[in-house]
C-alpha atoms as a PDB file:
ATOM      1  CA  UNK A   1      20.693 -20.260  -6.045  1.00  0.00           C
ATOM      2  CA  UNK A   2      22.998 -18.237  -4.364  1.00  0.00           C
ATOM      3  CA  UNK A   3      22.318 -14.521  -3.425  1.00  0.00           C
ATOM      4  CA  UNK A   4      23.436 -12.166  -5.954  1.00  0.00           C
ATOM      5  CA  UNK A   5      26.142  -9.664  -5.579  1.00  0.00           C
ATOM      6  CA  UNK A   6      25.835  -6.311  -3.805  1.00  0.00           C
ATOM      7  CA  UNK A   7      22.693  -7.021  -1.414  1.00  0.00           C
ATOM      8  CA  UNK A   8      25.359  -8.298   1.339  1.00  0.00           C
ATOM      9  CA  UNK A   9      23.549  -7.572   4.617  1.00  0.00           C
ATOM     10  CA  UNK A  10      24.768  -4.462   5.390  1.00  0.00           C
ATOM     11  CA  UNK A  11      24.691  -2.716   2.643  1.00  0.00           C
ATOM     12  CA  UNK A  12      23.569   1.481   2.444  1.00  0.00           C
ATOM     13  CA  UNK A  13      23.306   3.496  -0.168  1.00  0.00           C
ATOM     14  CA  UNK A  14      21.666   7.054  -0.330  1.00  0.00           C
ATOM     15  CA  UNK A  15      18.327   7.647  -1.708  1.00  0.00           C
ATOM     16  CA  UNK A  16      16.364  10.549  -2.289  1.00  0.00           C
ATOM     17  CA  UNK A  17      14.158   9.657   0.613  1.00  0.00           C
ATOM     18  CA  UNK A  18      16.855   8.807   2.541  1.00  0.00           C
ATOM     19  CA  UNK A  19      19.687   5.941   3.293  1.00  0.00           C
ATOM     20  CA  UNK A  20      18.270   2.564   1.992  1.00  0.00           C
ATOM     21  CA  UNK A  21      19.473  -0.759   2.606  1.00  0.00           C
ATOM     22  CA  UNK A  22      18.734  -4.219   1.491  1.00  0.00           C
ATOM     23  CA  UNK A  23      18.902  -7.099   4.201  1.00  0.00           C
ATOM     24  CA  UNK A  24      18.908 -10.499   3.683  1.00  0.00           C
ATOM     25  CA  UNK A  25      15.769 -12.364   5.626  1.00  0.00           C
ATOM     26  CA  UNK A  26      18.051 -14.694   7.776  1.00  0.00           C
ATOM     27  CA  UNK A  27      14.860 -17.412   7.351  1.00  0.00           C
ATOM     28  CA  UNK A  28      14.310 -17.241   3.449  1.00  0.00           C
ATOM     29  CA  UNK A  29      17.130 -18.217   1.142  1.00  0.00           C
ATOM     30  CA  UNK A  30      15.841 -15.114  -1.269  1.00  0.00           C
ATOM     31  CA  UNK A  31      14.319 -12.879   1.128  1.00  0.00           C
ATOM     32  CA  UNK A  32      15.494  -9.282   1.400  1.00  0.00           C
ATOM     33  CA  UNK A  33      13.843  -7.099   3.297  1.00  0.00           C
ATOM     34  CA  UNK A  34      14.502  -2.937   1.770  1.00  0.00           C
ATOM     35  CA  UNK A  35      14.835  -0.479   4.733  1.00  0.00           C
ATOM     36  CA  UNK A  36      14.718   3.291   4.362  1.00  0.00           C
ATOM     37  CA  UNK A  37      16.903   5.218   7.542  1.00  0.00           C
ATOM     38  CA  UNK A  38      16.229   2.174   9.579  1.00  0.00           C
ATOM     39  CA  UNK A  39      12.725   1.472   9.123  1.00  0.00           C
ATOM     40  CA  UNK A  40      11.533  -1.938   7.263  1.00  0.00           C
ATOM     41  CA  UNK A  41       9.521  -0.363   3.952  1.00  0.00           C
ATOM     42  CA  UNK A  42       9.342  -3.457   2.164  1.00  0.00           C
ATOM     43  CA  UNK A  43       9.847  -7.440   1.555  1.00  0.00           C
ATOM     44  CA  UNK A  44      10.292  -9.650  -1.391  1.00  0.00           C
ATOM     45  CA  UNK A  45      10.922 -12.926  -1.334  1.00  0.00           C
ATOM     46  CA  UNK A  46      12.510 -12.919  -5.385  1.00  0.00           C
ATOM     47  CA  UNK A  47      11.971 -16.597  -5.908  1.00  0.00           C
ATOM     48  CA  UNK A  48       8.107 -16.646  -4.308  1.00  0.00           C
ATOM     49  CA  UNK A  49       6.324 -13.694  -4.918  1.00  0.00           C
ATOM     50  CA  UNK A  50       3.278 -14.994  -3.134  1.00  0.00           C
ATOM     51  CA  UNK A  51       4.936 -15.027  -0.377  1.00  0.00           C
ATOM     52  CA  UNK A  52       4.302 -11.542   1.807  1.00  0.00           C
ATOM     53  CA  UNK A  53       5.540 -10.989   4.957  1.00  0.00           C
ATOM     54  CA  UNK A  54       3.517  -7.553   6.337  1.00  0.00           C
ATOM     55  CA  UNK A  55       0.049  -8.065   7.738  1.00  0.00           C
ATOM     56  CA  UNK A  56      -1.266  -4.956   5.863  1.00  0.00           C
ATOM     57  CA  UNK A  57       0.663  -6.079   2.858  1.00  0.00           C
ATOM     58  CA  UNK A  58      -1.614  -9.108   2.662  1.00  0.00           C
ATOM     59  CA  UNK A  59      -4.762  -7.180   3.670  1.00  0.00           C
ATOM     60  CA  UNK A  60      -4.306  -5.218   0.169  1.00  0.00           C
ATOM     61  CA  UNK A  61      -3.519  -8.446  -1.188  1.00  0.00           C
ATOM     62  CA  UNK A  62      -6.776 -10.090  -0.672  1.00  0.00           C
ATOM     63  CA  UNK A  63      -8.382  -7.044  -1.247  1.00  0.00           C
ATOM     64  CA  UNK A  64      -6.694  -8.069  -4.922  1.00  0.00           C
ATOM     65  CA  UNK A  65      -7.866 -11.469  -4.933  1.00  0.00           C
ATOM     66  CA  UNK A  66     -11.012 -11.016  -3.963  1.00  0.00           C
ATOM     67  CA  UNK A  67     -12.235  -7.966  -6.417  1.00  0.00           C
ATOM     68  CA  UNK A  68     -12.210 -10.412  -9.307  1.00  0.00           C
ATOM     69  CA  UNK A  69     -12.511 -13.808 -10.028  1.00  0.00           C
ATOM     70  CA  UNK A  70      -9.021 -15.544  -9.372  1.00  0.00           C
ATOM     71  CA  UNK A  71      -6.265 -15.025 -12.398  1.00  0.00           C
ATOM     72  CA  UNK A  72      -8.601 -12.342 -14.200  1.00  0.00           C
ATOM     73  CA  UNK A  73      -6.090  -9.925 -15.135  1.00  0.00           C
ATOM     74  CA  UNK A  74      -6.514  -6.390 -13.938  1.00  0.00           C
ATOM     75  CA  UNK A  75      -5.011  -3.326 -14.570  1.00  0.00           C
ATOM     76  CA  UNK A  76      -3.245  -1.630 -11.684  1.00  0.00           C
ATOM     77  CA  UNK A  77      -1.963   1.464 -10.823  1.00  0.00           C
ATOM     78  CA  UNK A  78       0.530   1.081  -7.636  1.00  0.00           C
ATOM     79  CA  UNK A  79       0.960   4.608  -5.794  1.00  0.00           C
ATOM     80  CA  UNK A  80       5.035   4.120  -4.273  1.00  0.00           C
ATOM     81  CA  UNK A  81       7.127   1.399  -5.076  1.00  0.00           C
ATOM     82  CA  UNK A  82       9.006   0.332  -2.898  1.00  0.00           C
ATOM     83  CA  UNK A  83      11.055  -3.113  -3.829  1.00  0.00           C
ATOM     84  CA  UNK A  84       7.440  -3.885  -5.806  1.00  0.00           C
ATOM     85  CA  UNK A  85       6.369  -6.286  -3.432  1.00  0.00           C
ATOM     86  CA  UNK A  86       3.084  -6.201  -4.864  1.00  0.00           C
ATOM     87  CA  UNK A  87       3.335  -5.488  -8.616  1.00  0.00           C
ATOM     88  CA  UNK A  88       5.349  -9.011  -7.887  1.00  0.00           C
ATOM     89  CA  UNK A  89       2.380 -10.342  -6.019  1.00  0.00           C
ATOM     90  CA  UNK A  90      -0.091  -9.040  -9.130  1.00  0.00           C
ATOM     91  CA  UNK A  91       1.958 -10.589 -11.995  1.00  0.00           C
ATOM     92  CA  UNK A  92       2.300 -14.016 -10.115  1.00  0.00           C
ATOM     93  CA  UNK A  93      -1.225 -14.436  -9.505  1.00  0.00           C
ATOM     94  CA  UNK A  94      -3.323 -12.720 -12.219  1.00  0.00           C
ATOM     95  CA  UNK A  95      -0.847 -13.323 -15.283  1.00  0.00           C
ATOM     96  CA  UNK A  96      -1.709 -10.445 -18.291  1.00  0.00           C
ATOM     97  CA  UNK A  97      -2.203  -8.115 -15.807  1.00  0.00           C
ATOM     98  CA  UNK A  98      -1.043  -4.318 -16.880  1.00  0.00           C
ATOM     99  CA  UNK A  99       0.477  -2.566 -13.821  1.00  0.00           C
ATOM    100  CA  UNK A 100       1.761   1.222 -13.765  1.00  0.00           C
ATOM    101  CA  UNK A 101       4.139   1.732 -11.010  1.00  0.00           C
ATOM    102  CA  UNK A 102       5.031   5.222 -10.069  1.00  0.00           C
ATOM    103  CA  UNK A 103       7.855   5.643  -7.344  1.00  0.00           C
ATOM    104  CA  UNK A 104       9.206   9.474  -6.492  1.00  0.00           C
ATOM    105  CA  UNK A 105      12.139   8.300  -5.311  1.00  0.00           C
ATOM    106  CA  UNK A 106      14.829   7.819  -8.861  1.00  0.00           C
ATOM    107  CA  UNK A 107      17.545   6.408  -6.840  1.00  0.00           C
ATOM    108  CA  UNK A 108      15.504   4.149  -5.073  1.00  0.00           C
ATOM    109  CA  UNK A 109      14.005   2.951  -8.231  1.00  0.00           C
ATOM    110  CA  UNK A 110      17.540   1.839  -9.616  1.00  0.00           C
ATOM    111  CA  UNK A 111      18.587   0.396  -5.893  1.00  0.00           C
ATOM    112  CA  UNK A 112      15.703  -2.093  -6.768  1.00  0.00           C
ATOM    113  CA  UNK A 113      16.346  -2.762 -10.008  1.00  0.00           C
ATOM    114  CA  UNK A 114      19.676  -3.536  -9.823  1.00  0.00           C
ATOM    115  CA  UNK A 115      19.273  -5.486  -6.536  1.00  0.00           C
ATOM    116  CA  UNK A 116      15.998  -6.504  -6.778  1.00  0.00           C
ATOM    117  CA  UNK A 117      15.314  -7.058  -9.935  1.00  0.00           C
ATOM    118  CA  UNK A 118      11.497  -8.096 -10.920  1.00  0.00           C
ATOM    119  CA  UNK A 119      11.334 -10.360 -13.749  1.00  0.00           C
ATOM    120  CA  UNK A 120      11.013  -8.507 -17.681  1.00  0.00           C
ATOM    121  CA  UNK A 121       7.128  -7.937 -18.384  1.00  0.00           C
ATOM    122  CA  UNK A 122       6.412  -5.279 -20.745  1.00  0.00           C
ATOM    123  CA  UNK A 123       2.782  -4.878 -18.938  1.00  0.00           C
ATOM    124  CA  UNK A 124       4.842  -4.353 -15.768  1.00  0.00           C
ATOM    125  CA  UNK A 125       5.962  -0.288 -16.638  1.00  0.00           C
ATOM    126  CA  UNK A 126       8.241   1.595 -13.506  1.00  0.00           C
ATOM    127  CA  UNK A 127       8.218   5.287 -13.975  1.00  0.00           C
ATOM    128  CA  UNK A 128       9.482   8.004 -11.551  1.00  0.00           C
ATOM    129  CA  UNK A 129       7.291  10.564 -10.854  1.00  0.00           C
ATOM    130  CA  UNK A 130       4.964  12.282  -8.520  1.00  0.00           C
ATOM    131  CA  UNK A 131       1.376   9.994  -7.475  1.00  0.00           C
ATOM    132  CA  UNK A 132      -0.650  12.966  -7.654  1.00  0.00           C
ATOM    133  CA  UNK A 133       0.170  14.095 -10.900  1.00  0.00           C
ATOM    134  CA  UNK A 134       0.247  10.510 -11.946  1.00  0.00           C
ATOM    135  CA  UNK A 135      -2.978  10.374 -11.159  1.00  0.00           C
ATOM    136  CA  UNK A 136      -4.332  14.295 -12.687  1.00  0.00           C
ATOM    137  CA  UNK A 137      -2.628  12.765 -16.050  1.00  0.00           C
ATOM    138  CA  UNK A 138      -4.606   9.720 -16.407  1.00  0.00           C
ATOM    139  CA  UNK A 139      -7.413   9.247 -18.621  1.00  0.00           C
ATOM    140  CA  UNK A 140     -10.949   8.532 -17.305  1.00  0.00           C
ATOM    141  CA  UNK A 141     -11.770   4.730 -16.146  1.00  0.00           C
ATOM    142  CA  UNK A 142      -8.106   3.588 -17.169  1.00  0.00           C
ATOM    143  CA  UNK A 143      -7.259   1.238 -13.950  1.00  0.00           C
ATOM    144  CA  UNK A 144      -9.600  -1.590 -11.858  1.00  0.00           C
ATOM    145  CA  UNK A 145      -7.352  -0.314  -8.442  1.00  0.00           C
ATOM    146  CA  UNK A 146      -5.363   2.224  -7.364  1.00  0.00           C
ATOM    147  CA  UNK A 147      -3.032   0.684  -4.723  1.00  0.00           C
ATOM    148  CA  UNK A 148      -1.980   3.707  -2.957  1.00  0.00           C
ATOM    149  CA  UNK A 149       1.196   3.420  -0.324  1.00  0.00           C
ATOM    150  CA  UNK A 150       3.364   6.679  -0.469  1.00  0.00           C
ATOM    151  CA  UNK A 151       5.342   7.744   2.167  1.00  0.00           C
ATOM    152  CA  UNK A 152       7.605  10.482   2.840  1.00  0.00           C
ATOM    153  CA  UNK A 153       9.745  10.055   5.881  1.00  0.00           C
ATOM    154  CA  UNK A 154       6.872   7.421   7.405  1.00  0.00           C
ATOM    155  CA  UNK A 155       4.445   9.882   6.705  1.00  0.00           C
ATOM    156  CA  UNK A 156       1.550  10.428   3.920  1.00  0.00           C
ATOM    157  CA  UNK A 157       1.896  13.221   1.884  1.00  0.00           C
ATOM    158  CA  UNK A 158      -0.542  15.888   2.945  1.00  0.00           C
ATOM    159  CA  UNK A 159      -1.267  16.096  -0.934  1.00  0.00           C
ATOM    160  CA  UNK A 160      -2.727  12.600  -1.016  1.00  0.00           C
ATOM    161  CA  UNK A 161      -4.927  12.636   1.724  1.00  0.00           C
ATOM    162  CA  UNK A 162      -7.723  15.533   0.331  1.00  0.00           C
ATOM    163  CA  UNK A 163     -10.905  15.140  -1.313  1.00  0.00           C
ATOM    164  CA  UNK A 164      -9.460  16.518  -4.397  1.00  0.00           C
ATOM    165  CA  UNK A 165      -7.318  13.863  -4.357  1.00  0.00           C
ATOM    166  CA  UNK A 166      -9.653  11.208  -3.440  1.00  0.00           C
ATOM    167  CA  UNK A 167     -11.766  12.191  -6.476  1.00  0.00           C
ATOM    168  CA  UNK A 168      -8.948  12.100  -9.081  1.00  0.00           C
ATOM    169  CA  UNK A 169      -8.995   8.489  -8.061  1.00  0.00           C
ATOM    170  CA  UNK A 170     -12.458   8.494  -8.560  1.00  0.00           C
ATOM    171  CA  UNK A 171     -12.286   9.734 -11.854  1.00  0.00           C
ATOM    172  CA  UNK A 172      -9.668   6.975 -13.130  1.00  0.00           C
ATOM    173  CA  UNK A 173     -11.271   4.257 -11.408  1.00  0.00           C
ATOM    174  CA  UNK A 174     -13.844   1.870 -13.642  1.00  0.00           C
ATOM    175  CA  UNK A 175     -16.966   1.718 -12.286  1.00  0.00           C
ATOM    176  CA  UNK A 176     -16.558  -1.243 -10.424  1.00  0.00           C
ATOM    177  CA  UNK A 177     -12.450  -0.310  -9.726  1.00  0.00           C
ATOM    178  CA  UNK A 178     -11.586  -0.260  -5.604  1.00  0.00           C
ATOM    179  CA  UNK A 179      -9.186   1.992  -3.920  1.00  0.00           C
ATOM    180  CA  UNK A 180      -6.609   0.083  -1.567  1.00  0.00           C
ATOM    181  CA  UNK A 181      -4.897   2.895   0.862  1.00  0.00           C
ATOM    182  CA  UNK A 182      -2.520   1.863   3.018  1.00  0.00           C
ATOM    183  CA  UNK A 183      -3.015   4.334   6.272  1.00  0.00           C
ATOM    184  CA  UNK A 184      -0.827   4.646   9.240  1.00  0.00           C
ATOM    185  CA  UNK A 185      -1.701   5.990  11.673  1.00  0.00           C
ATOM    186  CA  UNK A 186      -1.826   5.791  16.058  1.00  0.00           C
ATOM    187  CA  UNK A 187      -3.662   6.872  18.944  1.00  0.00           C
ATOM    188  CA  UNK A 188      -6.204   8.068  18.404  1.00  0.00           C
ATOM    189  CA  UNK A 189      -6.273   7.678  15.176  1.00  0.00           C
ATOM    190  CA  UNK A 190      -7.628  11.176  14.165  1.00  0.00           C
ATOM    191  CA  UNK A 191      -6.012  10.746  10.652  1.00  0.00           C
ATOM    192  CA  UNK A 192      -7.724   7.684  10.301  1.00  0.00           C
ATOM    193  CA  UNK A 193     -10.678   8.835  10.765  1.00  0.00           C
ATOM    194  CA  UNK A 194     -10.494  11.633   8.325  1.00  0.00           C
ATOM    195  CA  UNK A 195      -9.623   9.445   5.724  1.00  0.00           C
ATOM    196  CA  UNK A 196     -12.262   7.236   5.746  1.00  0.00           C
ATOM    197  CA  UNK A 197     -14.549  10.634   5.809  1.00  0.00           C
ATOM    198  CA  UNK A 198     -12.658  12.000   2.589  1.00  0.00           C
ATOM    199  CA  UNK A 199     -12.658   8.518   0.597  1.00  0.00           C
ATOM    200  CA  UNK A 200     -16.649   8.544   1.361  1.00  0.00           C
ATOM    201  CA  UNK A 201     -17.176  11.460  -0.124  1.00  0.00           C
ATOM    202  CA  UNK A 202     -15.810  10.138  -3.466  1.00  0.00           C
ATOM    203  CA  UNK A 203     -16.194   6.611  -2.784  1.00  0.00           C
ATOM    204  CA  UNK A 204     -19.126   5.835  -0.270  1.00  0.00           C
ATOM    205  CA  UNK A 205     -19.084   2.211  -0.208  1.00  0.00           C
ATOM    206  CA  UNK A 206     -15.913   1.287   2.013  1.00  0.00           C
ATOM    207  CA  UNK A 207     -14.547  -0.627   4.322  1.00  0.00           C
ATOM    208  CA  UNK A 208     -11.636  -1.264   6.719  1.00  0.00           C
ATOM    209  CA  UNK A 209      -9.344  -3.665   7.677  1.00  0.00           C
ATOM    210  CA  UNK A 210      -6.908  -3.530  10.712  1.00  0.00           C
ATOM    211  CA  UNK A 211      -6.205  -5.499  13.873  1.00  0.00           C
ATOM    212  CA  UNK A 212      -7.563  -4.930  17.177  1.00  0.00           C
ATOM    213  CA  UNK A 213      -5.016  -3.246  18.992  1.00  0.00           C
ATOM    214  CA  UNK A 214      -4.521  -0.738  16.589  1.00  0.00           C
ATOM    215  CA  UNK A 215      -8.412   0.173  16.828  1.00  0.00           C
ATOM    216  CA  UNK A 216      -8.314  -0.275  20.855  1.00  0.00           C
ATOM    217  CA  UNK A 217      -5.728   2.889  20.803  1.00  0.00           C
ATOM    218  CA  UNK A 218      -2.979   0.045  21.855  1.00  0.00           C
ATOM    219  CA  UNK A 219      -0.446   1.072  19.138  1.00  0.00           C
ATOM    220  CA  UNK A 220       0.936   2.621  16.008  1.00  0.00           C
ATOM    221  CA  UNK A 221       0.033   0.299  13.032  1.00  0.00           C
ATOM    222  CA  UNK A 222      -1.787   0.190   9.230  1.00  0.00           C
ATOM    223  CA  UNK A 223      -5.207   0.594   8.463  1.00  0.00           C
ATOM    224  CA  UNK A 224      -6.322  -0.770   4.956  1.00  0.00           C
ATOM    225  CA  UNK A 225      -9.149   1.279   3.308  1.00  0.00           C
ATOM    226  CA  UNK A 226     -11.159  -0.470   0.807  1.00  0.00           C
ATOM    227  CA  UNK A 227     -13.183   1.957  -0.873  1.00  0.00           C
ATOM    228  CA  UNK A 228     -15.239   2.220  -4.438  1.00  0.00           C
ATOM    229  CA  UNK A 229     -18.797   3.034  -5.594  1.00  0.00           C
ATOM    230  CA  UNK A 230     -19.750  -0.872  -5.221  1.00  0.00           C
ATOM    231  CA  UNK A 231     -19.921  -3.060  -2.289  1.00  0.00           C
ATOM    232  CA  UNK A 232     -16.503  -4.502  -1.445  1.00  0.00           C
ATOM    233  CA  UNK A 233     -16.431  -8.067  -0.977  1.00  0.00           C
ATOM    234  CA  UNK A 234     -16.990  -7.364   2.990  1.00  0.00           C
ATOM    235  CA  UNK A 235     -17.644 -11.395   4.043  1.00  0.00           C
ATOM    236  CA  UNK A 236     -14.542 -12.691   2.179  1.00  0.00           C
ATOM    237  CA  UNK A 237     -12.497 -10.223   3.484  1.00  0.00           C
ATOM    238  CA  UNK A 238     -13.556 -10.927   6.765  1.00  0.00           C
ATOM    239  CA  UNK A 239     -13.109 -14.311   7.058  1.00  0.00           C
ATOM    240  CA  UNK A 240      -9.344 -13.517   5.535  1.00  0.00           C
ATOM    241  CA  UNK A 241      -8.386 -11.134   7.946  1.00  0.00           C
ATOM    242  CA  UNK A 242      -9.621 -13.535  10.960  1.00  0.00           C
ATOM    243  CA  UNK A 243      -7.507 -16.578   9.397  1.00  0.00           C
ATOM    244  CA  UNK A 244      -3.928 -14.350   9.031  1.00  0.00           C
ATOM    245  CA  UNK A 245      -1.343 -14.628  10.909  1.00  0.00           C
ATOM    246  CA  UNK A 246      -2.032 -11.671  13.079  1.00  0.00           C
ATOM    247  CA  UNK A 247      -6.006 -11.949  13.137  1.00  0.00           C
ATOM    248  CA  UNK A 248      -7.631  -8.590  11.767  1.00  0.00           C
ATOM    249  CA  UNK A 249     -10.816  -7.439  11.494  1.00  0.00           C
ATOM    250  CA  UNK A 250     -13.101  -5.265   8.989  1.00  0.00           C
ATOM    251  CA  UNK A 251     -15.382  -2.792  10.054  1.00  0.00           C
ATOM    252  CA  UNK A 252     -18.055  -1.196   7.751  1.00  0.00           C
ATOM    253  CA  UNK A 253     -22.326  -0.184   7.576  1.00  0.00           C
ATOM    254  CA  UNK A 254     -22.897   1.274  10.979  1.00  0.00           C
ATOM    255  CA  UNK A 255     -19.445  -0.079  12.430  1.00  0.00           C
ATOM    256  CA  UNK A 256     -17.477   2.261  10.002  1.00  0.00           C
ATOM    257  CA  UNK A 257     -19.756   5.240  10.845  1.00  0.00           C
ATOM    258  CA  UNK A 258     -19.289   5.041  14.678  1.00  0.00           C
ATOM    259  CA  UNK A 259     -15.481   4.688  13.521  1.00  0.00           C
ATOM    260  CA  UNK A 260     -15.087   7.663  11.346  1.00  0.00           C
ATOM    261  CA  UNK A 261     -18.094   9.492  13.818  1.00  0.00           C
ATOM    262  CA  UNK A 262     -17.624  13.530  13.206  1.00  0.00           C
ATOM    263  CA  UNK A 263     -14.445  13.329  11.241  1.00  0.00           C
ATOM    264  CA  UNK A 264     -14.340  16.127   8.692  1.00  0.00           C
ATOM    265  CA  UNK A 265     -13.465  15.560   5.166  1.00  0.00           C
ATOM    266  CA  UNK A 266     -10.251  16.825   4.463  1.00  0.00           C
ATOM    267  CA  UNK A 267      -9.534  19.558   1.454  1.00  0.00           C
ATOM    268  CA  UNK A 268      -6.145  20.614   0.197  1.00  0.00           C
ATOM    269  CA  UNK A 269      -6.686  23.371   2.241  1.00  0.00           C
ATOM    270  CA  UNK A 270      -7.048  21.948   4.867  1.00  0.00           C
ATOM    271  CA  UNK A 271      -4.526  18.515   4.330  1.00  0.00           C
ATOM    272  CA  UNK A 272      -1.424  18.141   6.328  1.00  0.00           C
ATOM    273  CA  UNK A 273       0.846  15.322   6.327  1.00  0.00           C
ATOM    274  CA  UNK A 274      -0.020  12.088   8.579  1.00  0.00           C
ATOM    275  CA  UNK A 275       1.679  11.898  11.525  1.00  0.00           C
ATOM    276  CA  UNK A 276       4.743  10.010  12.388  1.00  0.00           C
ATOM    277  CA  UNK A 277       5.365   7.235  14.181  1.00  0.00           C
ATOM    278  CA  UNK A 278       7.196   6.825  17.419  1.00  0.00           C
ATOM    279  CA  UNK A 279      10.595   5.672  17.303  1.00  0.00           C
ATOM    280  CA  UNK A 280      11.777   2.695  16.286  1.00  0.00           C
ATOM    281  CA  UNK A 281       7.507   1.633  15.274  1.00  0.00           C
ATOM    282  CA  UNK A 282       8.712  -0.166  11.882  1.00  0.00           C
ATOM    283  CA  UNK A 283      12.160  -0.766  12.382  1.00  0.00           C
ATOM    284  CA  UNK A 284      13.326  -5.088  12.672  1.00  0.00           C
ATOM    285  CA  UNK A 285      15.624  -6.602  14.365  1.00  0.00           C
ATOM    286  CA  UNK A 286      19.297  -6.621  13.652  1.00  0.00           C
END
């Protein structure tokens, strides 16, 4: 199948975030990867949806396939859109699944669907809107995860990094639901840190899953938070993020508390954005 009119690599169009553009993946005949002013945001692969080609992308998405047994549906509430890379993954691999997608960005929303389209799924809903009130509008215990992945010019919100926030999850979360946060962050990972203090405090049993260079201090890169008020499924994750492509690895227990050590939990008071990352940190090759 050939590639469908107006994702020609090259093309930009302006966003409310930004200028977007859709590029082909030169290795996969459906590939597009969606960048925002230069930096890679997001991959789909439109005829395999499985198929995921960021390492913290497929840290969330055993996180997903390991919080249930396999294609039990679930119902999700994704935090950012992006090009849906993982509402894709969902619906491929737990079929029935009800998904709520909230995406700020309008014009980014209609880039995607008109070059990216995801396939009609009436359990699959896109809506344009803020997370956080997304999230203060939701009923009690109405979602098994909240994937949460919003950036604003490569950087987290300050409004979705606070306690406050943190417990709104709570709140819509079943008991047994998990909160997947993507978190970028760099030496010395001060944000990081924090975050896994504020999620405690609403969540306390968590884990995390990165590589090792990002927790040496070595780079810039994404930390996955697992957190809910059961154990996440620590072992299986562990033996996922050792067999990836880029080899991870998942602290928690005592490992997480030296990690987090003094970190204070952060209040909406106190929240300020994450901080960017250096130049050219998620850009690709042209």
């Amino acid at each position: 199948m050939g590639r469908k009119r107006g994702v020609e690599r090259g093309e930009t169009v302006a966003v409310g975030s930004g200028v977007a553009e859709v590029r082909p993946d030169p290795d996969r005949p459906r590939g597009y990867t969606l960048l925002i002013d230069g930096a890679a945001q997001s991959h789909v692969d439109l005829d395999d949806p499985t198929h995921l080609e960021f390492e913290y992308v497929r840290r969330i998405a055993a996180a997903i396939d390991l919080v249930a047994p396999p294609r039990q549906p679930l119902r999700v509430l994704h935090l950012g859109g992006g090009a849906l890379t993982l509402p894709r993954y969902v619906a491929a691999t737990r079929p029935g699944s009800t998904q709520r997608v909230v995406e700020i960005d309008g014009a980014l929303v209609e880039l995607v669907r008109r070059a990216l389209p995801w396939p009609a799924d009436p359990r699959l809903r896109v809506r344009v809107g803020d997370a956080r009130a997304a999230v203060t509008a939701t009923r009690d215990g109405a979602y098994d995860l909240v994937v949460s992945d919003v950036f604003a010019g490569a950087r987290t919100p300050a409004a979705l990094t606070s306690v406050e926030f943190m417990r709104e999850v709570a709140r819509v979360l079943t008991p047994g639901g998990f909160l997947l946060l993507n978190v970028a962050d760099g030496p010395p990972l001060r944000h990081a840190r924090a975050q896994v203090a504020t999620a405690r405090a609403a969540l306390p049993r968590l884990c995390l899953v990165t590589d090792a260079a990002v927790l040496r201090n070595r780079r810039f890169g994404n930390l996955v938070l697992v957190a809910g008020r059961v154990d996440p499924p620590v072992a299986e994750l562990t033996r996922r993020a050792a067999g990836d492509w880029f080899p991870g690895r998942v602290l928690h227990d005592a490992e997480l508390d030296r990690f987090a050590g003094g970190a204070r939990v952060i209040t909406d008071e106190t929240a300020t954005p994450s901080l960017p990352p250096p130049p050219g940190t998620f850009g690709i090759a042209i």
